[in-house]
C-alpha atoms as a PDB file:
ATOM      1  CA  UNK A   1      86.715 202.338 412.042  1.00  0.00           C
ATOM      2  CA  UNK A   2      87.280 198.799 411.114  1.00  0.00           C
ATOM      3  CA  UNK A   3      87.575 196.178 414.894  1.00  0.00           C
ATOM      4  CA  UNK A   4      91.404 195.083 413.117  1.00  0.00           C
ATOM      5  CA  UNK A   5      92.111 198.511 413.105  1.00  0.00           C
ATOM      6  CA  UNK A   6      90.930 199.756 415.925  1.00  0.00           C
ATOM      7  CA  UNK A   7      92.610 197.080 417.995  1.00  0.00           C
ATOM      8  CA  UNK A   8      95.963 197.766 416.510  1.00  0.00           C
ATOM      9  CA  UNK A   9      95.870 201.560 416.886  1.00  0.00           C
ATOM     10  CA  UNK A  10      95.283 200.078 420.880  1.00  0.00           C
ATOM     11  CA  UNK A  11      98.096 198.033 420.730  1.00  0.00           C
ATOM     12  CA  UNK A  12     100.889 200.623 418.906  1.00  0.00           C
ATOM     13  CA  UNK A  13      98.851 203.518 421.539  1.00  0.00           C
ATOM     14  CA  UNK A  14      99.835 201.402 425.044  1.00  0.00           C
ATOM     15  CA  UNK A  15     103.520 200.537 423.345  1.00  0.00           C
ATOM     16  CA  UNK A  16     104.293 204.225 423.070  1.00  0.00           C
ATOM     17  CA  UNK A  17     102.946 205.009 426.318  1.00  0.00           C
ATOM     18  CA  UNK A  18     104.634 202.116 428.038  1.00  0.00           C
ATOM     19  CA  UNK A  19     108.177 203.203 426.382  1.00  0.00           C
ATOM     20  CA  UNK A  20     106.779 206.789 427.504  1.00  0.00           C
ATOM     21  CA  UNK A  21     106.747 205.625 430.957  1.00  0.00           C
ATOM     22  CA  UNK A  22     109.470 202.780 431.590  1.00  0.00           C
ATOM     23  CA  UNK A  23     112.420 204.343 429.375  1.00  0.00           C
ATOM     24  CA  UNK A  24     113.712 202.868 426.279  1.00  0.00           C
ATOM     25  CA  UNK A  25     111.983 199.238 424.553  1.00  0.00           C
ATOM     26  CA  UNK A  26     114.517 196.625 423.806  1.00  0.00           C
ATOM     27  CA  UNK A  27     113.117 194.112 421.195  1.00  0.00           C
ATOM     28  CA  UNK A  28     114.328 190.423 421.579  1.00  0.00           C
ATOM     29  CA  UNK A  29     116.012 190.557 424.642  1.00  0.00           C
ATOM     30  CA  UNK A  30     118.357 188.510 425.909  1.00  0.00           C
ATOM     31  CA  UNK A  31     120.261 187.417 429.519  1.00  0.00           C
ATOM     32  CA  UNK A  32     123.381 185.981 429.918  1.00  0.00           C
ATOM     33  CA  UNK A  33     125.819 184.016 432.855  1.00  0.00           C
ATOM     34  CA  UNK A  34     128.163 181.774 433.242  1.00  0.00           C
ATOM     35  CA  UNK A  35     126.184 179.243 435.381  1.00  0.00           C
ATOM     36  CA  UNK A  36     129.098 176.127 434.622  1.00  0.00           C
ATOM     37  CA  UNK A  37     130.546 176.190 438.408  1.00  0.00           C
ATOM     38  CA  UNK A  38     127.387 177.515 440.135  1.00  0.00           C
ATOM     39  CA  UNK A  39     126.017 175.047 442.779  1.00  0.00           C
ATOM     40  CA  UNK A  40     122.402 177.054 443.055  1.00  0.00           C
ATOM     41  CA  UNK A  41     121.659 178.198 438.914  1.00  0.00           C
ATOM     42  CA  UNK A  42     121.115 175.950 436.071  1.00  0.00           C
ATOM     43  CA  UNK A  43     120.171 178.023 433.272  1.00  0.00           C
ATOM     44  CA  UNK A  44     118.824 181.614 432.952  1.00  0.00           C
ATOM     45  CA  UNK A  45     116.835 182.777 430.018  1.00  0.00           C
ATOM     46  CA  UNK A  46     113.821 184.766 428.346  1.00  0.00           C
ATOM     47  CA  UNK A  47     111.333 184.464 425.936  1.00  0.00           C
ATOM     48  CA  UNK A  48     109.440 188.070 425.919  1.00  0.00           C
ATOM     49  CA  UNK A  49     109.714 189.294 422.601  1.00  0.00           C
ATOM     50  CA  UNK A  50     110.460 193.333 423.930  1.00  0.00           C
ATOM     51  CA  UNK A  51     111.014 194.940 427.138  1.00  0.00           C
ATOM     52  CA  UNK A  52     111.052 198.341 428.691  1.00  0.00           C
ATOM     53  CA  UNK A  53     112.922 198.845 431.594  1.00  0.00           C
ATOM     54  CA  UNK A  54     113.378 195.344 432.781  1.00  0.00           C
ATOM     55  CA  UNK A  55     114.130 191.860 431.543  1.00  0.00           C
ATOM     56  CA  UNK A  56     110.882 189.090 432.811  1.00  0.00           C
ATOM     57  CA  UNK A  57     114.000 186.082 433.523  1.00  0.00           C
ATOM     58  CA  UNK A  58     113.450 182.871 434.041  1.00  0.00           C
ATOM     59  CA  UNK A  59     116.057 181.171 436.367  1.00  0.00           C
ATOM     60  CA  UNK A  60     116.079 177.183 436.831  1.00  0.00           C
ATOM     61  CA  UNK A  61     117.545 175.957 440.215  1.00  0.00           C
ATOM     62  CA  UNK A  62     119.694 173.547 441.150  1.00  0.00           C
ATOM     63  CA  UNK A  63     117.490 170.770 442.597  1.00  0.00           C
ATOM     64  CA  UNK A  64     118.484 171.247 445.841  1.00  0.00           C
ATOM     65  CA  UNK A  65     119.102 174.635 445.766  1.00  0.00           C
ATOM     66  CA  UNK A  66     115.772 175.593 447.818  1.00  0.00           C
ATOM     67  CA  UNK A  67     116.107 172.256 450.214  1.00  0.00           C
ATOM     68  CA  UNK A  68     119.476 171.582 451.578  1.00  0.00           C
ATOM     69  CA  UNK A  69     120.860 174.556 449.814  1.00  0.00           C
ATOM     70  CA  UNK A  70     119.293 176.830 452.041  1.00  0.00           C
ATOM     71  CA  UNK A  71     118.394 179.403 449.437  1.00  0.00           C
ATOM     72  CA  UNK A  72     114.971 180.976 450.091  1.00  0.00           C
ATOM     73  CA  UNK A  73     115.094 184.483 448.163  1.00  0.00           C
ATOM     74  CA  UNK A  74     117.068 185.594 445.146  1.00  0.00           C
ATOM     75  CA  UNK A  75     118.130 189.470 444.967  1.00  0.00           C
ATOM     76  CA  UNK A  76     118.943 190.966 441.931  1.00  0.00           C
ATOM     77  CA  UNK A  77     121.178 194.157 442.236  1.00  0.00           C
ATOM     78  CA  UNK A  78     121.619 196.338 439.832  1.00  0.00           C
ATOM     79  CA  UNK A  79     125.231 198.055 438.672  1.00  0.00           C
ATOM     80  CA  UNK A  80     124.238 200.754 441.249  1.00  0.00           C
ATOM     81  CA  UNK A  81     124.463 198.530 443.670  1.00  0.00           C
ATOM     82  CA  UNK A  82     120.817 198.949 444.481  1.00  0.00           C
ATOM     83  CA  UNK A  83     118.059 196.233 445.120  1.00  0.00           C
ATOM     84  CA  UNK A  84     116.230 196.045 441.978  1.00  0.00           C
ATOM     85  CA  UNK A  85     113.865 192.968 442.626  1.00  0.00           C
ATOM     86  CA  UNK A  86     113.783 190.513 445.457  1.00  0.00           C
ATOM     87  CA  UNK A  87     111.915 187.127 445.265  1.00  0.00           C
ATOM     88  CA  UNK A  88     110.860 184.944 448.061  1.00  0.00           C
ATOM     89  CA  UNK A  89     111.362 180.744 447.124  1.00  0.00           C
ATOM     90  CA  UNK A  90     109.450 177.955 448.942  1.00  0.00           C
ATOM     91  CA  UNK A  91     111.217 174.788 449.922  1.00  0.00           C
ATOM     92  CA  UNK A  92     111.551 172.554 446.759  1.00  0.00           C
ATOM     93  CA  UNK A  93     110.776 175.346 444.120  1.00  0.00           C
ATOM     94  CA  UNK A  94     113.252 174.699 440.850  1.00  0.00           C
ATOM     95  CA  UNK A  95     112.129 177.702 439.118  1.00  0.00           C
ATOM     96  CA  UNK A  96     111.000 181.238 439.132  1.00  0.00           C
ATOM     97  CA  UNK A  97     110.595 184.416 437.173  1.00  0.00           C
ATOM     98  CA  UNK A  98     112.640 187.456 437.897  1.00  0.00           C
ATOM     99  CA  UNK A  99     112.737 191.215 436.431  1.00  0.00           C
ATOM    100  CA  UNK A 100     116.552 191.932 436.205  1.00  0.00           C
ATOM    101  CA  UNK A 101     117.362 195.887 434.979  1.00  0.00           C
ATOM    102  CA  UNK A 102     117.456 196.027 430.726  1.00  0.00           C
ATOM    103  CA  UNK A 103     120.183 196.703 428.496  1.00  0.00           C
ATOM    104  CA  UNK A 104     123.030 196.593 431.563  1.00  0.00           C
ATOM    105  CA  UNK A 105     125.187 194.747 434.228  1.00  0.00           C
ATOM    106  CA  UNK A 106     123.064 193.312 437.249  1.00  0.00           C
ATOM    107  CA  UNK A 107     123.877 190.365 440.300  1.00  0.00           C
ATOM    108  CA  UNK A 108     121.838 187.781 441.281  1.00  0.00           C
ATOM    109  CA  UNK A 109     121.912 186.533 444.738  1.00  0.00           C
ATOM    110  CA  UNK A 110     120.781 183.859 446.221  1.00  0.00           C
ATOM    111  CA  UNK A 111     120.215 184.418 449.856  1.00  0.00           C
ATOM    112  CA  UNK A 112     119.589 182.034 452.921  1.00  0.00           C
ATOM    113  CA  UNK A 113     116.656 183.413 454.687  1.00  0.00           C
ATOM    114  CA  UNK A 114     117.325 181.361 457.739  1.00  0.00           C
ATOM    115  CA  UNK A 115     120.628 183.188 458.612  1.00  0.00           C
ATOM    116  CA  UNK A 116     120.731 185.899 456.209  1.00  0.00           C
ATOM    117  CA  UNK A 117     123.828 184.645 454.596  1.00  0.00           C
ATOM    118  CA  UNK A 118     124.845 185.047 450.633  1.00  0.00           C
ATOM    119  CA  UNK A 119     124.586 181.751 449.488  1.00  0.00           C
ATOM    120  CA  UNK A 120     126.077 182.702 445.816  1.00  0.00           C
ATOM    121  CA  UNK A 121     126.445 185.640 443.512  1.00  0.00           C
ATOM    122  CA  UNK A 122     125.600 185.454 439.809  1.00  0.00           C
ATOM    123  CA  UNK A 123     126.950 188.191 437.385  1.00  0.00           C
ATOM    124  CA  UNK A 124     124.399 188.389 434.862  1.00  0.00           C
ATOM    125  CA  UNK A 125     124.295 190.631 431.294  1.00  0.00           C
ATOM    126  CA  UNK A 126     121.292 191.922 429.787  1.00  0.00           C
ATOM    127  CA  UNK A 127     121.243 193.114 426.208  1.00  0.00           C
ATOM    128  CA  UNK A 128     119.033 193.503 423.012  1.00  0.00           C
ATOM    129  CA  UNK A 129     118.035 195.653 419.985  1.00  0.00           C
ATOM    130  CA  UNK A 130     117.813 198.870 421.829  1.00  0.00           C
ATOM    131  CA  UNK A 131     115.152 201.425 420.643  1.00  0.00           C
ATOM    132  CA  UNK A 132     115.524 204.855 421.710  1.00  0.00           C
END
């Protein structure tokens, strides 16, 4: 068996077991919110060509979103209402990566560690070419 060959029966072998495992893929997925009048999110977006499951997010801060914003962990719930992901921020961080729930309805929050109070709430969307 040919190396090119080999390598891609590899590749198409973990895909199926991955789907297998995490539910259905989504190929080019997407996020979307309304960040205009938000005082901790800039922009949310995502470059991974397919996901399974969840969305990998990248979410740009607000300067001083981690400083004099307080914010020092974003939640993302899903439509459940459940706590799908939670990620700490240091002091002065502007970005991070989040997984927010595929192919649904999930929240964002941004969370004051100090005092444990909801500094904002982001509605988010996530959506794509969903493969069954």
């Amino acid at each position: 068996m040919g190396e090119l060959l080999r390598r891609r029966l590899l590749a198409a072998t973990a895909t199926v077991g991955t789907v297998g495992l995490g539910g259905c893929l989504t190929l080019d997925p997407a996020v979307r919110a309304d960040t205009g009048d938000s005082v901790v999110f800039e922009e949310l977006s995502t470059s991974e060509p397919w996901a399974s499951g969840y969305v990998r997010t990248s979410v740009s801060l607000a300067d001083d979103a981690t400083t004099s914003g307080g914010v020092g962990r974003l939640n993302v719930i899903g439509e459940d209402g459940t706590t799908f992901s939670s990620t700490a921020l240091d002091a002065g961080q502007t970005s991070v990566t989040v997984s927010v729930p595929a192919n649904t309805n999930a929240t964002v929050v941004a969370v004051n560690t100090v005092n444990g109070s909801v500094v904002e709430r982001l509605p988010v969307r996530t959506d794509g070419n969903r493969l069954v």
